[in-house]
C-alpha atoms as a PDB file:
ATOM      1  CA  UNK A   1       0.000   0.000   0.000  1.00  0.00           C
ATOM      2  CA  UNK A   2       1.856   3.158  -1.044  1.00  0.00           C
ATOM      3  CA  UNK A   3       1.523   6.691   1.408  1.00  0.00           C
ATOM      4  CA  UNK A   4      -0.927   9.319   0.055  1.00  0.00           C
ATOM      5  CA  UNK A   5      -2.167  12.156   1.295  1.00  0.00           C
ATOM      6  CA  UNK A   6      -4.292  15.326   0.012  1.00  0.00           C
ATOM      7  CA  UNK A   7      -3.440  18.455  -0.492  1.00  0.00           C
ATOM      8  CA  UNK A   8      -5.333  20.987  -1.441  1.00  0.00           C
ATOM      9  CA  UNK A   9      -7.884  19.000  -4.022  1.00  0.00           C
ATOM     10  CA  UNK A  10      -4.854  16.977  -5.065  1.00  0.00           C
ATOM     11  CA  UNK A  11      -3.527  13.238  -4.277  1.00  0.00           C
ATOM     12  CA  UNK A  12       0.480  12.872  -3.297  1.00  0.00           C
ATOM     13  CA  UNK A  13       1.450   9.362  -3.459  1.00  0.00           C
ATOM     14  CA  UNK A  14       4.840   8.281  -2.352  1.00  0.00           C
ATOM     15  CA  UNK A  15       6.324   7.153  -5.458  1.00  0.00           C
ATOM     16  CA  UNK A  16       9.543   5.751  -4.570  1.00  0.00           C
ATOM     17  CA  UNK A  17      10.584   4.826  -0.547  1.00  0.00           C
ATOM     18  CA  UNK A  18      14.181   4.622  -1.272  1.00  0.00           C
ATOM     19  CA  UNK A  19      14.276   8.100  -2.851  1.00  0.00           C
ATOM     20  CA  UNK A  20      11.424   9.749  -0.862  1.00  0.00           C
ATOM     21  CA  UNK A  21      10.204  10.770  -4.028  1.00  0.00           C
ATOM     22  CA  UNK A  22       6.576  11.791  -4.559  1.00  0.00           C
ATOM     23  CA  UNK A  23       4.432  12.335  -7.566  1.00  0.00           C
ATOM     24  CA  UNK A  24       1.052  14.051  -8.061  1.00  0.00           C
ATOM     25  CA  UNK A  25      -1.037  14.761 -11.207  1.00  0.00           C
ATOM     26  CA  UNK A  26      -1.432  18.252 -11.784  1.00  0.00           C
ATOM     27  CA  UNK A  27      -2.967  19.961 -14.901  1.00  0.00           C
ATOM     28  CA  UNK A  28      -2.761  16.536 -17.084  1.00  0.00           C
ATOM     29  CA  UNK A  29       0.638  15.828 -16.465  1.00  0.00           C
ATOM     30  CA  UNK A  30       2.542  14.459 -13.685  1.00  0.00           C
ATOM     31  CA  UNK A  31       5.182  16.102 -11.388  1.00  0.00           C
ATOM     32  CA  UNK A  32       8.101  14.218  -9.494  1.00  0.00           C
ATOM     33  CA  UNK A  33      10.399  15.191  -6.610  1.00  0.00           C
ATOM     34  CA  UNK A  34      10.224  15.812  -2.753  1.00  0.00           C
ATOM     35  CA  UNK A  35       7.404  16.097  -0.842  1.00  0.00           C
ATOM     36  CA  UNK A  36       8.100  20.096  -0.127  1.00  0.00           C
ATOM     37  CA  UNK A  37       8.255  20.351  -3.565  1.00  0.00           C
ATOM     38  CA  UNK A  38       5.041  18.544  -4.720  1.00  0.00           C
ATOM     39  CA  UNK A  39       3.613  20.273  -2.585  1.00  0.00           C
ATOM     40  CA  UNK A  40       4.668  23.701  -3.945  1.00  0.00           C
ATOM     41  CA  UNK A  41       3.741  22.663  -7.616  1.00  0.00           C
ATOM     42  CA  UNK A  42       0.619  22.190  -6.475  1.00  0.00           C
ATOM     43  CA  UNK A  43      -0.072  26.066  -4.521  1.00  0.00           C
ATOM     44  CA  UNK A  44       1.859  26.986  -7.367  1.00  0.00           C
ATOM     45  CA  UNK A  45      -0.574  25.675  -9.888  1.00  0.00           C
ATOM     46  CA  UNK A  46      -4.041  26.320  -7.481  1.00  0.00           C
ATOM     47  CA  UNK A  47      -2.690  30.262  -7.533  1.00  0.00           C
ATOM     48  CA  UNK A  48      -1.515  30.927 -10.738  1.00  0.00           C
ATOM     49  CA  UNK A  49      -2.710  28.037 -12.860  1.00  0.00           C
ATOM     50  CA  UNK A  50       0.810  28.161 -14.274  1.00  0.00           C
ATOM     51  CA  UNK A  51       2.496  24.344 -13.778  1.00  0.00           C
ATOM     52  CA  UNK A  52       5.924  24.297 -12.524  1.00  0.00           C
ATOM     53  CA  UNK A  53       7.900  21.567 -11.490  1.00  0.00           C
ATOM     54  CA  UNK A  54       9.327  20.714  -7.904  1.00  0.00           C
ATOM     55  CA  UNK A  55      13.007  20.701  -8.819  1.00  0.00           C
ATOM     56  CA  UNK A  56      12.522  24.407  -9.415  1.00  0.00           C
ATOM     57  CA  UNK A  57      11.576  25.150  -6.360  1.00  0.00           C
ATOM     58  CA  UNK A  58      14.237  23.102  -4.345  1.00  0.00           C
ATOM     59  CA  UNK A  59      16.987  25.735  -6.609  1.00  0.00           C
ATOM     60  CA  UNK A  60      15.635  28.403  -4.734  1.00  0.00           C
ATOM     61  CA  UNK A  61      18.591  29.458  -2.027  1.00  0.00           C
ATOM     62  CA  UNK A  62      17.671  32.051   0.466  1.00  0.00           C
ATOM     63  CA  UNK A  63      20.055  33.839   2.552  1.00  0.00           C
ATOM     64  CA  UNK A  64      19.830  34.699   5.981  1.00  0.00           C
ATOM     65  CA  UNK A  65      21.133  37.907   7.327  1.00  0.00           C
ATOM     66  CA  UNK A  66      24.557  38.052   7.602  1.00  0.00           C
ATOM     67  CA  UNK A  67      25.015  40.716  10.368  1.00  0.00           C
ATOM     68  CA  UNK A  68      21.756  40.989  11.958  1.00  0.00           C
ATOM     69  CA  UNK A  69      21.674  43.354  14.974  1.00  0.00           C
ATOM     70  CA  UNK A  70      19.975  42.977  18.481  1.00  0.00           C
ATOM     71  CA  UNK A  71      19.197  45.256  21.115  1.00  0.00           C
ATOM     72  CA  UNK A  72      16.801  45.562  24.277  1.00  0.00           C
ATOM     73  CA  UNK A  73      15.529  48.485  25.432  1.00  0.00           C
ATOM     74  CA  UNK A  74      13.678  49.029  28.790  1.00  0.00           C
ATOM     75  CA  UNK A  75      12.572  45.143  27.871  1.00  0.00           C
ATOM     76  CA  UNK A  76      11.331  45.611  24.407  1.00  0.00           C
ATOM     77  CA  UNK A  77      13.735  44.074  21.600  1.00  0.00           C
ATOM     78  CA  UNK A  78      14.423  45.855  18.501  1.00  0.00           C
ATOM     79  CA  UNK A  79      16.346  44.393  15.752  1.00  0.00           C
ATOM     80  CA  UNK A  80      18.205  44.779  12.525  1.00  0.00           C
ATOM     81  CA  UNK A  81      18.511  43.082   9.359  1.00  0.00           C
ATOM     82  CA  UNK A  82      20.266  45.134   6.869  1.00  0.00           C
ATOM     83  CA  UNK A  83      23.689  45.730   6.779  1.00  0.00           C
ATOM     84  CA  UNK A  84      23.840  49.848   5.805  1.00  0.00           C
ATOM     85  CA  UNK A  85      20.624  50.863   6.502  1.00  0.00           C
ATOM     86  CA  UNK A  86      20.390  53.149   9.771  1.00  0.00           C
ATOM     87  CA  UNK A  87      16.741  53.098   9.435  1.00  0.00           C
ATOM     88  CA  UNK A  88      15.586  49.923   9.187  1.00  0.00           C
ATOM     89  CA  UNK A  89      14.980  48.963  12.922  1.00  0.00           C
ATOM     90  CA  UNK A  90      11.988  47.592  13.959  1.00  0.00           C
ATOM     91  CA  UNK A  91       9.862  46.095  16.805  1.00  0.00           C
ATOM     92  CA  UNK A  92       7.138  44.286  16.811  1.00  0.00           C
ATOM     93  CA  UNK A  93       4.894  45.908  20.390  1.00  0.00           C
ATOM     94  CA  UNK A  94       1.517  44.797  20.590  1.00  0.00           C
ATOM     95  CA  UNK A  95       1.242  42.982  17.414  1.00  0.00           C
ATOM     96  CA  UNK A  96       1.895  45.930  15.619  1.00  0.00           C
ATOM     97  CA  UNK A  97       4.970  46.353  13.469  1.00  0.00           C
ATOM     98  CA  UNK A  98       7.182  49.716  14.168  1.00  0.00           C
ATOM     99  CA  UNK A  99       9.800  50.475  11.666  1.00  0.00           C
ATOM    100  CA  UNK A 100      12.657  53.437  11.868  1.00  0.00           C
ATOM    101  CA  UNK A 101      16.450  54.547  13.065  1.00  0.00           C
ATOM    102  CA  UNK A 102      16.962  53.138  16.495  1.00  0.00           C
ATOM    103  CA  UNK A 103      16.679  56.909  18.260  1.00  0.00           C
ATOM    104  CA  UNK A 104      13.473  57.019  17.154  1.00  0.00           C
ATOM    105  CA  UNK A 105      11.953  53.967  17.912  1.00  0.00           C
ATOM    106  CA  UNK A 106      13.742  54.879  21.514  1.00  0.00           C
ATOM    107  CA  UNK A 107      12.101  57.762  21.467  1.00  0.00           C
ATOM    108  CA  UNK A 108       8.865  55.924  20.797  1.00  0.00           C
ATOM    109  CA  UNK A 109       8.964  53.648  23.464  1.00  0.00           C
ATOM    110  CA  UNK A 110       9.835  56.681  26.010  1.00  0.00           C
ATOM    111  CA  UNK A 111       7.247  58.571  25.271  1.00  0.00           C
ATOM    112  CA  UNK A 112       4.207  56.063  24.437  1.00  0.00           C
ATOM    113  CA  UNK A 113       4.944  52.206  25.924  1.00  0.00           C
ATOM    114  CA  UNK A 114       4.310  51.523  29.718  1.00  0.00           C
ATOM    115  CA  UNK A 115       7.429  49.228  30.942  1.00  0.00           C
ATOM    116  CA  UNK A 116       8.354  47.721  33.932  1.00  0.00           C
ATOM    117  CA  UNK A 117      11.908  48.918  34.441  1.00  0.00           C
END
């Protein structure tokens, strides 16, 4: 009995153990490779009706940030990512991202956040 599953309106069967390959059927023809990228065909193909296969998505390489900066402030962590940009520190305080240069996002949490300090 081989694994399936369903994912959104579409049957992935494990095709081959060894390989942990699966395959589905999507617009008439069938697609081939890992179960992430099955997967991915198939949103792929359910948003944009455009087929692609999984091997294309596994070439995608994403890089993380290479100097990403930290700092807490009266208990409230603001952070980062870009390497030359001055302004792009944020903070995420109730739910709600806030994005500018560290002073002012200081400045922000001086005047308007309650901490316990």
């Amino acid at each position: 009995m081989k694994k399936r599953l369903y994912h959104r309106g579409y049957n992935v069967e494990l095709a081959d153990e060894k390989t942990e390959e699966y395959s589905a059927r999507i617009g008439g023809k069938r697609v081939l490779g890992s179960l992430l990228g099955v997967k991915q065909s198939i949103d792929w193909w359910c948003d944009t009706n455009i087929l692609r296969e999984p091997n294309d998505f596994d070439k995608q390489d994403f890089d993380d940030a290479k100097t990403k900066k930290q700092e807490e402030y009266k208990g409230i962590q603001i952070m980062n990512d870009a390497e030359d940009d001055d302004k792009a520190w944020y903070m995420i305080i109730k739910g709600n991202l806030l994005k500018g240069s560290l002073p002012a996002l200081k400045q922000f949490i001086d005047k308007n956040v309650v901490t316990k300090t």
